[in-house]
N, C-alpha and C. Protein backbone atom coordinates (compact mmCIF):
# COMPACT_ATOMS: atom_id res chain seq x y z
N UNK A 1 87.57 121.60 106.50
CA UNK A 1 87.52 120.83 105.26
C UNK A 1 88.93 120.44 104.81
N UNK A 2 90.29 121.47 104.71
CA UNK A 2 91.50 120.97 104.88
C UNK A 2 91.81 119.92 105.25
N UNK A 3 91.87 120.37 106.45
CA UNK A 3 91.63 118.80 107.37
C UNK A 3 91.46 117.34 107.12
N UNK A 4 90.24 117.58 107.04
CA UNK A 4 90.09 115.83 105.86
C UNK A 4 90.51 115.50 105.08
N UNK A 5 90.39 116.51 103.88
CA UNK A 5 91.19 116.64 102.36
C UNK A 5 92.75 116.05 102.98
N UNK A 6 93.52 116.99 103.81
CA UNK A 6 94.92 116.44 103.71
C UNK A 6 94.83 115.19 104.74
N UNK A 7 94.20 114.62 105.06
CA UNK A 7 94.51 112.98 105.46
C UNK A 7 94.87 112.05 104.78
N UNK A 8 94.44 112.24 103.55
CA UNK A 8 94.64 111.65 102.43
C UNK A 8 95.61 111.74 101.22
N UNK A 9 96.53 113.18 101.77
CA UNK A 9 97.38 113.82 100.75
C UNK A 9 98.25 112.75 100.28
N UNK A 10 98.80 111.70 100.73
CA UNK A 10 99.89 110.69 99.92
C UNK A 10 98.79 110.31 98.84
N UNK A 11 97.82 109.83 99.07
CA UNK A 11 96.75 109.39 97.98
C UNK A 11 96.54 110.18 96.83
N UNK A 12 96.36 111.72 96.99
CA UNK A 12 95.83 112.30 95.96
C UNK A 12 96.88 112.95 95.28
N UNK A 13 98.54 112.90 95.86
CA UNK A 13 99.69 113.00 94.94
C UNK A 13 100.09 111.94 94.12
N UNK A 14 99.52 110.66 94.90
CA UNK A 14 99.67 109.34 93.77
C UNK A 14 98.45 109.49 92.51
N UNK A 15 97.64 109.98 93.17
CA UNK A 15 96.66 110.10 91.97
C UNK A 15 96.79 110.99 90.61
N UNK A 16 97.71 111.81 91.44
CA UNK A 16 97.72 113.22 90.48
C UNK A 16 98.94 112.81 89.18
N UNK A 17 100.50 112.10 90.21
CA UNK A 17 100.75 111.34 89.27
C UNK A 17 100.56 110.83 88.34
N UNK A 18 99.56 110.17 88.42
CA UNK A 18 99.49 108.55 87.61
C UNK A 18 98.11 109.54 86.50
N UNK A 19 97.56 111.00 86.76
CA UNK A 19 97.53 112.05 85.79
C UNK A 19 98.23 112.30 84.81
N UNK A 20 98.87 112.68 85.35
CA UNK A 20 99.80 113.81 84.43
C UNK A 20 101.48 113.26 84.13
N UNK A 21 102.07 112.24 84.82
CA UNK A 21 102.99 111.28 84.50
C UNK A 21 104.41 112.26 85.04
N UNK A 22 104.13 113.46 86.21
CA UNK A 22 105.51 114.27 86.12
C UNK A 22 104.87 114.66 87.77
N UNK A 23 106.67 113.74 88.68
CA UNK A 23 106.12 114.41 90.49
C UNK A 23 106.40 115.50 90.63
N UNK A 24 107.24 116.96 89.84
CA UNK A 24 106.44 117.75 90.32
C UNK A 24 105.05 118.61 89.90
N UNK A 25 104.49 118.14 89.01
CA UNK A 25 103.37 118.92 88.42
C UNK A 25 102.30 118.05 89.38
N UNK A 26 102.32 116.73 89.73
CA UNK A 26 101.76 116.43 90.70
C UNK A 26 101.26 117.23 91.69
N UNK A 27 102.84 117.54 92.28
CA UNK A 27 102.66 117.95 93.50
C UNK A 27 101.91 119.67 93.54
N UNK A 28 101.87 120.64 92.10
CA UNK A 28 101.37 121.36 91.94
C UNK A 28 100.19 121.29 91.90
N UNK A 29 99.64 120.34 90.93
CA UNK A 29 98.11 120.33 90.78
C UNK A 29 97.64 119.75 92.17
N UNK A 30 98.24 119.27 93.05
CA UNK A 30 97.37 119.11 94.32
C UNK A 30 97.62 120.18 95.11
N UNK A 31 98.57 121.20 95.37
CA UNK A 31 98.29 122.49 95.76
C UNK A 31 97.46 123.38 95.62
N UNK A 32 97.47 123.41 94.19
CA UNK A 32 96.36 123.94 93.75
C UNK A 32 94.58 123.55 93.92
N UNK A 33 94.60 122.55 94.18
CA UNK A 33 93.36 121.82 94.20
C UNK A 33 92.59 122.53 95.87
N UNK A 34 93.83 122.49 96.82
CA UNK A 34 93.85 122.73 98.11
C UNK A 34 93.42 124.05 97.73
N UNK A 35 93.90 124.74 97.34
CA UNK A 35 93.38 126.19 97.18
C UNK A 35 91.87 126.39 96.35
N UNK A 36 91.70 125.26 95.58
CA UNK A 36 90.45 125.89 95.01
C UNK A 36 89.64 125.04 96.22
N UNK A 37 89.94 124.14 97.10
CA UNK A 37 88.54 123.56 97.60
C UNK A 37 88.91 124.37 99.02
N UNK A 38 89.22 124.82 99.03
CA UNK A 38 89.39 125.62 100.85
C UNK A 38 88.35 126.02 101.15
N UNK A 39 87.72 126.82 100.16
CA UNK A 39 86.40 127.55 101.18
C UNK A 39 85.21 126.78 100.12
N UNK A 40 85.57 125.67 99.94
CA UNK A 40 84.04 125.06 99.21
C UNK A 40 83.06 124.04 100.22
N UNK A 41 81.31 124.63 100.21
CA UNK A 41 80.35 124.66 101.06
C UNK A 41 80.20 123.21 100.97
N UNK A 42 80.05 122.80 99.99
CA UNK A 42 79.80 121.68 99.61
C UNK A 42 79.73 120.37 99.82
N UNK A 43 79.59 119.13 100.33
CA UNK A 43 79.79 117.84 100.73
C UNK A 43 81.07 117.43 99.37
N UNK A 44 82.03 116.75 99.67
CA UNK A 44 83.19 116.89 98.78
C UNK A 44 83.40 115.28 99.34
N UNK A 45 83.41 114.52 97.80
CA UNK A 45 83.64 113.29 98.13
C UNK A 45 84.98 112.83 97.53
N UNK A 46 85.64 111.43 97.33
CA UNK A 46 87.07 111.22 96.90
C UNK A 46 86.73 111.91 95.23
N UNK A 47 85.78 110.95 94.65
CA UNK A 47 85.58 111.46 93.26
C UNK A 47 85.33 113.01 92.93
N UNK A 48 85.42 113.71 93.82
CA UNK A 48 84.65 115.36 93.26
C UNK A 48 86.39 115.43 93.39
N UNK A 49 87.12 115.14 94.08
CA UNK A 49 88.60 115.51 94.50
C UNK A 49 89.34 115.10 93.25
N UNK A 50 89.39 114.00 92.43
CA UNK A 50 89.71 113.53 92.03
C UNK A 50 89.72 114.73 90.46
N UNK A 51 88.25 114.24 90.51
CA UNK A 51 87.85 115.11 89.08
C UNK A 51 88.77 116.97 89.06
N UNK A 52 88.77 117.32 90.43
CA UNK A 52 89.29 118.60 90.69
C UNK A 52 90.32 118.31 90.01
N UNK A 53 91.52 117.72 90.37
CA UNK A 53 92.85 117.50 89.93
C UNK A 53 92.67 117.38 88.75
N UNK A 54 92.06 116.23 88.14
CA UNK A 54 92.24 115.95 86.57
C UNK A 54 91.59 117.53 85.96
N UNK A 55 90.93 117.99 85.88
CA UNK A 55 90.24 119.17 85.59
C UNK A 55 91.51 120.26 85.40
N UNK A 56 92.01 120.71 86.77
CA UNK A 56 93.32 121.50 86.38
C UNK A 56 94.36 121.33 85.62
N UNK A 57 94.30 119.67 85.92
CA UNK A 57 95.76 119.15 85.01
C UNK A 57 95.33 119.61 82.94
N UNK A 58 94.04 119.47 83.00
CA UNK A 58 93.50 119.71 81.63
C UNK A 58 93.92 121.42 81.14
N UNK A 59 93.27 122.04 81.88
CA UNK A 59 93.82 123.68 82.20
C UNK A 59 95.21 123.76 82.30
N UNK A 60 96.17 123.47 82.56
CA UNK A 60 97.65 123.22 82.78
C UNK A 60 97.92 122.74 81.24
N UNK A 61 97.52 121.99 80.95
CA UNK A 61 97.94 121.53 79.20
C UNK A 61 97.12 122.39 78.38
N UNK A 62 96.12 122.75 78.69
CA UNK A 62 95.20 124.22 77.48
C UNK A 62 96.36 125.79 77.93
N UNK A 63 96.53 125.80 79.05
CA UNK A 63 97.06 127.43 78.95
C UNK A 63 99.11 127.03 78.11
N UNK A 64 99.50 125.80 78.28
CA UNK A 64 100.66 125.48 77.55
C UNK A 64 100.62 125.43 76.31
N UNK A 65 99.37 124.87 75.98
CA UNK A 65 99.21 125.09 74.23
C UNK A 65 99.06 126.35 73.53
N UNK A 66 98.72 127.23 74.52
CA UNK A 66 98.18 128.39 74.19
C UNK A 66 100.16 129.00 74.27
N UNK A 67 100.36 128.55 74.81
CA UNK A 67 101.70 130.05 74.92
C UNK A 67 102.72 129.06 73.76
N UNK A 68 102.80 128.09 73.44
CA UNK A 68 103.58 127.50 72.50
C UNK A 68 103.38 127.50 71.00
């Protein structure tokens, strides 16, 4: 599943970008994404990928509000 997912990795760091507006939190939230979809059973399409990223990036700004 890696595999596929990173064929596409220039894509889903531009995506993550044009998220969250900062390359390296980009490049975090798509690390992270890699780690939550590694062992997922699931049929995983661009949009489930997509939503993953934006989803963390949301979690990434809730656990910052929380410590500020």
């Amino acid at each position: 599943m890696i595999e596929i997912l990173a064929t596409k990795d220039s894509y889903w760091r531009k995506t993550a970008f044009l998220i969250c507006k900062d390359r390296m939190l980009a490049d975090d939230l798509v690390s992270d994404m890699y780690l939550k979809l590694f062992d997922c059973q699931k049929e995983i399409n661009d949009f489930y990928v997509i939503r993953t990223i934006r989803n963390l990036f949301l979690d990434y700004i809730k656990s910052k509000k929380n410590v500020s």
